[in-house]
Protein backbone atom coordinates (compact mmCIF):
# COMPACT_ATOMS: atom_id res chain seq x y z
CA UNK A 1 135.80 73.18 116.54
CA UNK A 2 132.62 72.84 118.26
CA UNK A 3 131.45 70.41 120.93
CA UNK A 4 127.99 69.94 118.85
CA UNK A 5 129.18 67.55 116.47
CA UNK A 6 131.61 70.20 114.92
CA UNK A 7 128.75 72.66 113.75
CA UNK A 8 130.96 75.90 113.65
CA UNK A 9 131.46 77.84 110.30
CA UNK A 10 134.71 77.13 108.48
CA UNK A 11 135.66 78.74 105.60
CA UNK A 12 134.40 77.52 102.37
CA UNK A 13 130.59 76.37 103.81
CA UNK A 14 127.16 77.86 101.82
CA UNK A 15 124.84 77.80 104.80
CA UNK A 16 122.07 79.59 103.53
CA UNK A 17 119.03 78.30 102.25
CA UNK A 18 118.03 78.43 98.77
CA UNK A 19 114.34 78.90 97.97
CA UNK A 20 112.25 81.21 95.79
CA UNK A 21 108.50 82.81 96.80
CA UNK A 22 106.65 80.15 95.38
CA UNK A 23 108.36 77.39 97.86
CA UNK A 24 107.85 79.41 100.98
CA UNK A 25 104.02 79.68 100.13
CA UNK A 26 104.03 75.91 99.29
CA UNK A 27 105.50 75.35 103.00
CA UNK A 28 103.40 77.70 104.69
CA UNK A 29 100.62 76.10 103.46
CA UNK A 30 101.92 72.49 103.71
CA UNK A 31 103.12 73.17 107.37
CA UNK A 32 100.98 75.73 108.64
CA UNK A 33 97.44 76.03 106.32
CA UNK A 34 98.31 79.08 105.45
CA UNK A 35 96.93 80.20 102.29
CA UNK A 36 99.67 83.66 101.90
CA UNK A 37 97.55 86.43 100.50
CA UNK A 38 101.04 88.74 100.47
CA UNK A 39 105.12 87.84 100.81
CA UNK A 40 107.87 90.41 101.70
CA UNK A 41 111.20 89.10 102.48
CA UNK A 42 112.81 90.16 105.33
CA UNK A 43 116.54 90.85 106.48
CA UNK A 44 118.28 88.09 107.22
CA UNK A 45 122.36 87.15 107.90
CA UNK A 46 122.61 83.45 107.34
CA UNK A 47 118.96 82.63 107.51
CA UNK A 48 115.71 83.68 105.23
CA UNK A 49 112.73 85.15 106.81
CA UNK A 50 109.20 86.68 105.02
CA UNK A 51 106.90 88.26 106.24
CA UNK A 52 103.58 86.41 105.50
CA UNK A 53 99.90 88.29 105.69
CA UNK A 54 96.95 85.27 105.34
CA UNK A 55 94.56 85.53 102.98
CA UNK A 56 91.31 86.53 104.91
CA UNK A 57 88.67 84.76 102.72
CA UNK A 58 90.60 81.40 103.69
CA UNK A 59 89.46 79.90 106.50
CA UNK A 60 92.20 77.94 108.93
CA UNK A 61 91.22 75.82 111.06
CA UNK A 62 94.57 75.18 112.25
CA UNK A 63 95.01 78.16 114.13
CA UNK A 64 93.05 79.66 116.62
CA UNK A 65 94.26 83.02 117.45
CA UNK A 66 94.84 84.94 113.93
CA UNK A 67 97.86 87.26 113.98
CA UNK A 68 96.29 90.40 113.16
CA UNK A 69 99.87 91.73 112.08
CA UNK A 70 100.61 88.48 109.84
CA UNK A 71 103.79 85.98 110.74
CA UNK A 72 107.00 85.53 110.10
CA UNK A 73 108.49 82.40 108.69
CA UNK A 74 111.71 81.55 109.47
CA UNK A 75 113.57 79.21 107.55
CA UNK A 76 116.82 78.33 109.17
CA UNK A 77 120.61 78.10 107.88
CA UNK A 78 121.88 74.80 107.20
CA UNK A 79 124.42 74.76 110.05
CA UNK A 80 122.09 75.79 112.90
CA UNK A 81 119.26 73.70 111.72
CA UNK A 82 121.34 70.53 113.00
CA UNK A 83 120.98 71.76 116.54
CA UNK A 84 117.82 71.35 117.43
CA UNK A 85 117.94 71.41 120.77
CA UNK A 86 118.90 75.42 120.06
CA UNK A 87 115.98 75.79 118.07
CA UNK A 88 113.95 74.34 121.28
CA UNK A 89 115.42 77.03 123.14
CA UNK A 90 114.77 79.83 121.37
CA UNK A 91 111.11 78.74 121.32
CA UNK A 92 111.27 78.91 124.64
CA UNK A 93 112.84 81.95 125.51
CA UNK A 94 110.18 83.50 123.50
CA UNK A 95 107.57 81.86 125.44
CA UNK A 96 109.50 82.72 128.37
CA UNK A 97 110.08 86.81 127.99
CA UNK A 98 106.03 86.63 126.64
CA UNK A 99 104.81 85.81 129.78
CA UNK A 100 107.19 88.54 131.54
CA UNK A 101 105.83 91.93 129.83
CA UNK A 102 108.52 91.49 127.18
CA UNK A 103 107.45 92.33 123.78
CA UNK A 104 108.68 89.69 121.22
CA UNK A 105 107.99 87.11 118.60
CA UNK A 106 105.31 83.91 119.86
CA UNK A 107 105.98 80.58 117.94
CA UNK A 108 103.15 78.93 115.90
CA UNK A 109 102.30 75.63 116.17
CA UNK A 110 102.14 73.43 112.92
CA UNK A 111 100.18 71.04 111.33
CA UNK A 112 101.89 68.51 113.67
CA UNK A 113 101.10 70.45 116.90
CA UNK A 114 105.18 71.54 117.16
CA UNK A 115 106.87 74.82 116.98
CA UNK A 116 109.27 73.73 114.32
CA UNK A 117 109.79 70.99 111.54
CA UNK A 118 112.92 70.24 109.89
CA UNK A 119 112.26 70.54 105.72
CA UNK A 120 114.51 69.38 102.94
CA UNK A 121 114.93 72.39 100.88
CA UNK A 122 117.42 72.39 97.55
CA UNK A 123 118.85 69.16 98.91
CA UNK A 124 119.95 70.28 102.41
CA UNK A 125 118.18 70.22 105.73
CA UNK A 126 116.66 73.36 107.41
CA UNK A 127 114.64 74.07 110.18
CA UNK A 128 111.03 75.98 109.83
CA UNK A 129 109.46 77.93 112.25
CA UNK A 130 106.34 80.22 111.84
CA UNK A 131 106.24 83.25 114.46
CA UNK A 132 103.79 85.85 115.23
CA UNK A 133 104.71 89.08 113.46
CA UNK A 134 105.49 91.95 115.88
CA UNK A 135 104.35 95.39 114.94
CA UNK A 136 106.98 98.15 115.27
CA UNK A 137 109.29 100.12 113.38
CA UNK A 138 112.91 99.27 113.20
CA UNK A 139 115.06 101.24 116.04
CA UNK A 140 117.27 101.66 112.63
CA UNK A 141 114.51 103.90 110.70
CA UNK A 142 113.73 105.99 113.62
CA UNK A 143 115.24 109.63 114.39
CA UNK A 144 118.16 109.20 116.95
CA UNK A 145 117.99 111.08 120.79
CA UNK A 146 120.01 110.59 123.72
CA UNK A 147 116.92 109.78 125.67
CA UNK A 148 116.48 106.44 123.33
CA UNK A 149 119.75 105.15 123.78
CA UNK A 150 119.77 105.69 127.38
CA UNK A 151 116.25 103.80 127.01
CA UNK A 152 117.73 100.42 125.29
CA UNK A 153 120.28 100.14 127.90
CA UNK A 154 117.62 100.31 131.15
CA UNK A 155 115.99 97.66 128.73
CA UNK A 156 118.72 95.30 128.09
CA UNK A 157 119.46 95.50 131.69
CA UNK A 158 115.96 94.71 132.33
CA UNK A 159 115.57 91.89 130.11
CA UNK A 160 118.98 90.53 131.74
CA UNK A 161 117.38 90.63 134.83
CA UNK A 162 114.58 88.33 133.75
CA UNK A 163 116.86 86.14 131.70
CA UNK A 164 118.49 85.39 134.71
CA UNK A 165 115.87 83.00 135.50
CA UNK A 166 116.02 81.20 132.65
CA UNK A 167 118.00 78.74 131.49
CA UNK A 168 117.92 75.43 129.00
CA UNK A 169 120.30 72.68 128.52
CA UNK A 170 120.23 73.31 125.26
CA UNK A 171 122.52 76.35 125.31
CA UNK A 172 125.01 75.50 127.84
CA UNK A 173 127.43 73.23 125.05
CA UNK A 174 126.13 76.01 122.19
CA UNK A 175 129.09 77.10 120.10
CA UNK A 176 128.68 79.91 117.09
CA UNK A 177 131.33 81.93 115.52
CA UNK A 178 129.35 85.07 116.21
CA UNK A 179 129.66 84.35 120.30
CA UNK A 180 132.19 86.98 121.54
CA UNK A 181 134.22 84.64 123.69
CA UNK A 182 135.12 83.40 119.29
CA UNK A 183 137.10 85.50 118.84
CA UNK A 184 140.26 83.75 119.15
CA UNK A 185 138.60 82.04 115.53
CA UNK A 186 138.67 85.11 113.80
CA UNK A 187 142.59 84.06 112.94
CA UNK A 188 141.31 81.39 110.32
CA UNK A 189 138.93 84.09 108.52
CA UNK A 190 141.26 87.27 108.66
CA UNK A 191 143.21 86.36 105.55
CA UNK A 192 139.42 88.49 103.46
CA UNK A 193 141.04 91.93 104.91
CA UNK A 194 143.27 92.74 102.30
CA UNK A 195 144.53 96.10 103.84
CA UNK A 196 147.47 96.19 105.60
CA UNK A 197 146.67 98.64 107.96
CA UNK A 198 143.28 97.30 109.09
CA UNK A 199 144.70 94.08 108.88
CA UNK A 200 146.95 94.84 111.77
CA UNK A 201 144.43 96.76 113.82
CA UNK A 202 142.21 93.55 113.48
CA UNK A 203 144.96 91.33 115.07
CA UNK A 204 146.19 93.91 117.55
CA UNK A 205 142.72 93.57 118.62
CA UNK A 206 142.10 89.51 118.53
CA UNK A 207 145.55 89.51 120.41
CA UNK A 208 144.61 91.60 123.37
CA UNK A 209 141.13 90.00 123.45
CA UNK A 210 142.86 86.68 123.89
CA UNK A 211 145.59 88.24 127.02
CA UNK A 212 142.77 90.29 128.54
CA UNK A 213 139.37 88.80 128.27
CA UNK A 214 140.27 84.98 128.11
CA UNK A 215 142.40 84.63 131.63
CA UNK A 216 139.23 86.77 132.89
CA UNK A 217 136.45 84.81 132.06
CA UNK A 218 136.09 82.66 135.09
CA UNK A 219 135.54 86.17 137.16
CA UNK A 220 132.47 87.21 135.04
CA UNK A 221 128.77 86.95 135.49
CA UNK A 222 126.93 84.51 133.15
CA UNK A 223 123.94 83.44 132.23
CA UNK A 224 121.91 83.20 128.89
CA UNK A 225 121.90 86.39 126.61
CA UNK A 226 120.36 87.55 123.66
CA UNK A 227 123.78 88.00 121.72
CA UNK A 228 122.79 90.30 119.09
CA UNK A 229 121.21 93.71 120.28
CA UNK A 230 121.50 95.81 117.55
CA UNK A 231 119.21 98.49 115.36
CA UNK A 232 117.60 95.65 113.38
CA UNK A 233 116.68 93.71 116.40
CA UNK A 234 114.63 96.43 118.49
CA UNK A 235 111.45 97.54 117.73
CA UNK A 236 110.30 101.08 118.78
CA UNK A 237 106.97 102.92 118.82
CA UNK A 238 105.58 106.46 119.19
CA UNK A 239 104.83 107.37 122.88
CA UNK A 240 101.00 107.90 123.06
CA UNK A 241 101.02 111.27 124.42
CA UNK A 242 104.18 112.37 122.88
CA UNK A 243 104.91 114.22 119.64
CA UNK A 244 105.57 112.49 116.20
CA UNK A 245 109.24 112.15 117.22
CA UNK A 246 108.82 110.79 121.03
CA UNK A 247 110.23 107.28 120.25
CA UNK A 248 110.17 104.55 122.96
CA UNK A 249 111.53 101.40 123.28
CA UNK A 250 108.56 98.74 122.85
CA UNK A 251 110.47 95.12 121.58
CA UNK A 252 112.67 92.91 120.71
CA UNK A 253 113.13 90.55 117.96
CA UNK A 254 115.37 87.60 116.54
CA UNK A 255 116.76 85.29 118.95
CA UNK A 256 118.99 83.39 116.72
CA UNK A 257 121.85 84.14 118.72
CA UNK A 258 120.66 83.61 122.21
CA UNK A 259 123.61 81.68 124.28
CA UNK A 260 124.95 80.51 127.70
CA UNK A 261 127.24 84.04 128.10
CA UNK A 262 128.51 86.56 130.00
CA UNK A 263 126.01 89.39 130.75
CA UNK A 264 128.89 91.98 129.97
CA UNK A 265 129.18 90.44 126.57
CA UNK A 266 125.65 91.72 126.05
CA UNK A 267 126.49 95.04 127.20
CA UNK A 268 129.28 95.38 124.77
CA UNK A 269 127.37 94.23 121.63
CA UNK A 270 124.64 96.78 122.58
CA UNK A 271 127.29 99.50 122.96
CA UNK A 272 129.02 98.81 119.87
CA UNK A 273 126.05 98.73 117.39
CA UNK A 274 124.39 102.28 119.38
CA UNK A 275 127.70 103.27 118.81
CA UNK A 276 128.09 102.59 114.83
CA UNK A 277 124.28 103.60 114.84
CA UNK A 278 125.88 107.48 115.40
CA UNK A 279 129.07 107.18 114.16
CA UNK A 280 130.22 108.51 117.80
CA UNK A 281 131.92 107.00 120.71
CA UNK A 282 130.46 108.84 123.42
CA UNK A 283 126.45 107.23 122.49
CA UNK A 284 128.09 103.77 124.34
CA UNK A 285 128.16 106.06 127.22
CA UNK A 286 124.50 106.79 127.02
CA UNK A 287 123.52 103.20 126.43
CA UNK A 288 125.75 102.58 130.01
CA UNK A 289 123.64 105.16 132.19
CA UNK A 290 120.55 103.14 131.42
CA UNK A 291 121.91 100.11 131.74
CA UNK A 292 123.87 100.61 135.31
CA UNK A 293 120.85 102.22 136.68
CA UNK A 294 119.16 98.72 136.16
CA UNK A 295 121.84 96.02 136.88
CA UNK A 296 125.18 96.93 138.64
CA UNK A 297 128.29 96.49 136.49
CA UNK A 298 131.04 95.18 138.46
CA UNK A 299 134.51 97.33 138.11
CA UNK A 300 136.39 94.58 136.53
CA UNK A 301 133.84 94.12 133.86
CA UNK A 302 133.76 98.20 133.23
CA UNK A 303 137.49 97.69 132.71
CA UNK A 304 137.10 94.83 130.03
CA UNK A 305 134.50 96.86 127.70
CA UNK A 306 136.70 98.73 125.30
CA UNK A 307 138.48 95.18 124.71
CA UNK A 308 135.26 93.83 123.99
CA UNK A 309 133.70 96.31 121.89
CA UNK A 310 136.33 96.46 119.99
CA UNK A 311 136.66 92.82 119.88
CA UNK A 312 132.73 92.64 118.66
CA UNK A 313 133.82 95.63 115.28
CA UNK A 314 136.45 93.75 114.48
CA UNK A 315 134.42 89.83 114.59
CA UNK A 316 131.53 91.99 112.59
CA UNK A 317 133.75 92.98 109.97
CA UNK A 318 135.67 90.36 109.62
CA UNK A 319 132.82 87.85 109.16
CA UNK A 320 131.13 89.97 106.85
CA UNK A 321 133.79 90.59 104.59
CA UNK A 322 134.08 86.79 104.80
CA UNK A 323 130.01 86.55 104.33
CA UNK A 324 130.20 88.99 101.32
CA UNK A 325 133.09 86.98 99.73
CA UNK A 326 130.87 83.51 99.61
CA UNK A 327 127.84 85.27 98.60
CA UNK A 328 128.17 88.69 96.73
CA UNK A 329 124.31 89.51 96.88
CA UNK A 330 124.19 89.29 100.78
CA UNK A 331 124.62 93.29 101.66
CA UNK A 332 123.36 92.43 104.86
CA UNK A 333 126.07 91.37 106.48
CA UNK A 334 128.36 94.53 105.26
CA UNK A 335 126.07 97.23 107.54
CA UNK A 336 129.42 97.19 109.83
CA UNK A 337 131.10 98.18 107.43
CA UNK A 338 128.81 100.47 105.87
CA UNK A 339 128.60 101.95 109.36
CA UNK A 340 132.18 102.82 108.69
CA UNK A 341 133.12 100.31 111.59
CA UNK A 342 136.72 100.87 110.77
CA UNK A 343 136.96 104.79 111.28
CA UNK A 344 134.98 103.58 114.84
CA UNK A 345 137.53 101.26 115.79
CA UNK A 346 140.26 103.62 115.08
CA UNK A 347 137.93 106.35 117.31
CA UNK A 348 138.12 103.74 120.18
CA UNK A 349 141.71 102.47 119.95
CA UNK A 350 143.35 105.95 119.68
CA UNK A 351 146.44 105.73 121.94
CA UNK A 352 146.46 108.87 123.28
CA UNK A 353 143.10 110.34 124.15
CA UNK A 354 142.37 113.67 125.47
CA UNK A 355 141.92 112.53 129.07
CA UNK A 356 139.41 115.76 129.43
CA UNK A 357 138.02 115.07 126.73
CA UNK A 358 138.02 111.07 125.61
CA UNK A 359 135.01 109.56 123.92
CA UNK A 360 135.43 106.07 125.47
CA UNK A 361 135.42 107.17 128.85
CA UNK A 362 132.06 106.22 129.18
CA UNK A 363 131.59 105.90 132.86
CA UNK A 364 132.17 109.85 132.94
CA UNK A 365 129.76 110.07 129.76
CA UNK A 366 126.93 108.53 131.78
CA UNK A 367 127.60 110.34 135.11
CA UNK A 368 127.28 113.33 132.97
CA UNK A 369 123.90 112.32 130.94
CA UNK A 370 122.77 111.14 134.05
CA UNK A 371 123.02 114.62 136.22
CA UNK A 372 121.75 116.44 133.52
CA UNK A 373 118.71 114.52 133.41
């Protein structure tokens, strides 16, 4: 369990809330004086999130700089809405990376002057925040090239860098079963794999994360991450001067999983969605040459990352075949395994790799993309 009053998913728990169009327009004119002129809801894992666009002919007073690109509200699961000193911190991480040529999210103020309420909706407790909406497509939509891989690693190393200067009380006690280092958890939620061969892959793989990652943790560089780079969470745009497939990197979005970490942990994640983006081993490598050529990557970390990427397929699909057992309509949470995460775990954890030829050796990978560039 948790040391914040025990707030960790167990099995069993409905976290999400439950509320239809017409409630969100009631709260975002309740909270916000938003009169919603159009509602689109948005993905979301355990939380809900719409996009709103304001009615025009309604004048509100309440806030002074109009989102030309309409808001986002964000209406929090049950569990996370009890830590609100979380929910202070991601306000201000988004306040923080604003001010530091990072494009992301801005929080609203409300009716009551604060970035967030807390709302009794269907009988349970959830937090409500109102953000500025961010345009850009989805990194997910977007034609793939080796040049916008290498691209999101130079930028998580970047942001990284600046997060290094950040920090918040409120993140330094923060447990969630989607942190990395929860691996070890996975054991009470691995009973909803009912094959017996992925079932053992899944423990070889908790098992190994618990000899060589655990003992190791003491050695590795922390600080507060974003947690959950991945193709839903980055926002790219056209380059100006380039052709109508010249993609660049221009945001990032959702900082629900933002946590006192290890910065390799954030390398990893990033790695392992790229990776299940292409369905190929060798785009981690890719995602590695940008990111080394921004932030050095200690040897003993390099060592750890097939552990952890691994580690990070096997927590994804584990928690959404959980996910998709408690709630049936929440495809969300099976993209990992729509992204045929299993066939890339088995790519990774091949014994016996062509050592001129092996798809995880990723330091070579980048060295490569890196000289030919």
């Amino acid at each position: 369990m948790s040391d914040n009053g025990g707030l960790v998913l167990e099995p069993g728990k409905v976290i999400r809330p439950v509320i239809d169009h017409d409630g969100v327009k009631l709260l975002a004119e309740k909270l916000y004086g938003i009169s919603v002129l159009e509602l689109i809801e948005l993905n979301g894992y355990d939380d809900k999130n719409y996009k709103l666009i304001e009615d025009p002919n309604m004048k509100n007073p309440l806030i002074t700089n109009h989102s030309a690109n309409g808001y986002v509200l964000k209406i929090m699961n049950s569990i996370d809405s009890q830590n609100l000193s979380v929910v202070e911190a991601q306000n201000e991480i988004m306040n923080f990376l604003s001010t530091r040529s990072v494009s992301c999210p801005k929080p609203i103020r409300n009716v009551f002057g604060h970035l967030h309420s807390v709302e009794s909706i269907s009988g349970k407790q959830h937090v409500v925040r109102l953000l500025e909406y961010i345009p850009g497509e989805l990194l997910k939509d977007v034609p793939r090239s080796e040049a916008l891989f290498y691209q999101l690693g130079e930028f998580v190393a970047n942001l990284d860098n600046k997060l290094q200067n950040f920090n918040h009380s409120g993140l330094v006690s923060r447990e969630h079963i989607w942190m990395l280092s929860k691996v070890p958890d996975l054991d009470k939620f691995k009973y909803v794999i009912k094959d017996a061969e992925k079932l053992d892959l899944a423990e070889e793989v908790i098992e190994e994360f618990k000899y060589a990652v655990l003992p190791r943790l003491d050695e590795l560089e922390k600080g507060v991450i974003h947690g959950d780079i991945n193709e839903m969470n980055i926002l790219v745009g056209l380059k100006p001067e380039g052709s109508k497939t010249d993609y660049r990197i221009t945001g990032v979005i959702d900082f629900g999983d933002i946590q006192y970490s290890y910065y390799v942990f954030e390398l990893a994640i990033t790695m392992t969605y790229m990776m299940l983006l292409s369905g190929d081993p060798r785009t981690g490598g890719l995602v590695l040459a940008g990111y080394t050529v921004t932030r050095r990557l200690p040897e003993e970390e390099y060592r750890l990352l097939k552990t952890l990427i691994s580690a990070r397929l096997v927590q994804s699909l584990i928690l959404g075949a959980y996910t998709i057992e408690q709630d049936p309509n929440n495809t969300y949470v099976t993209s990992t395994e729509k992204a045929n995460g299993w066939e890339l775990l088995k790519k990774i954890r091949k014994t016996k790799p062509d050592p001129d030829d092996d798809p995880t050796n990723w330091k070579a990978i980048a060295n490569e993309f890196l000289t030919r560039s």
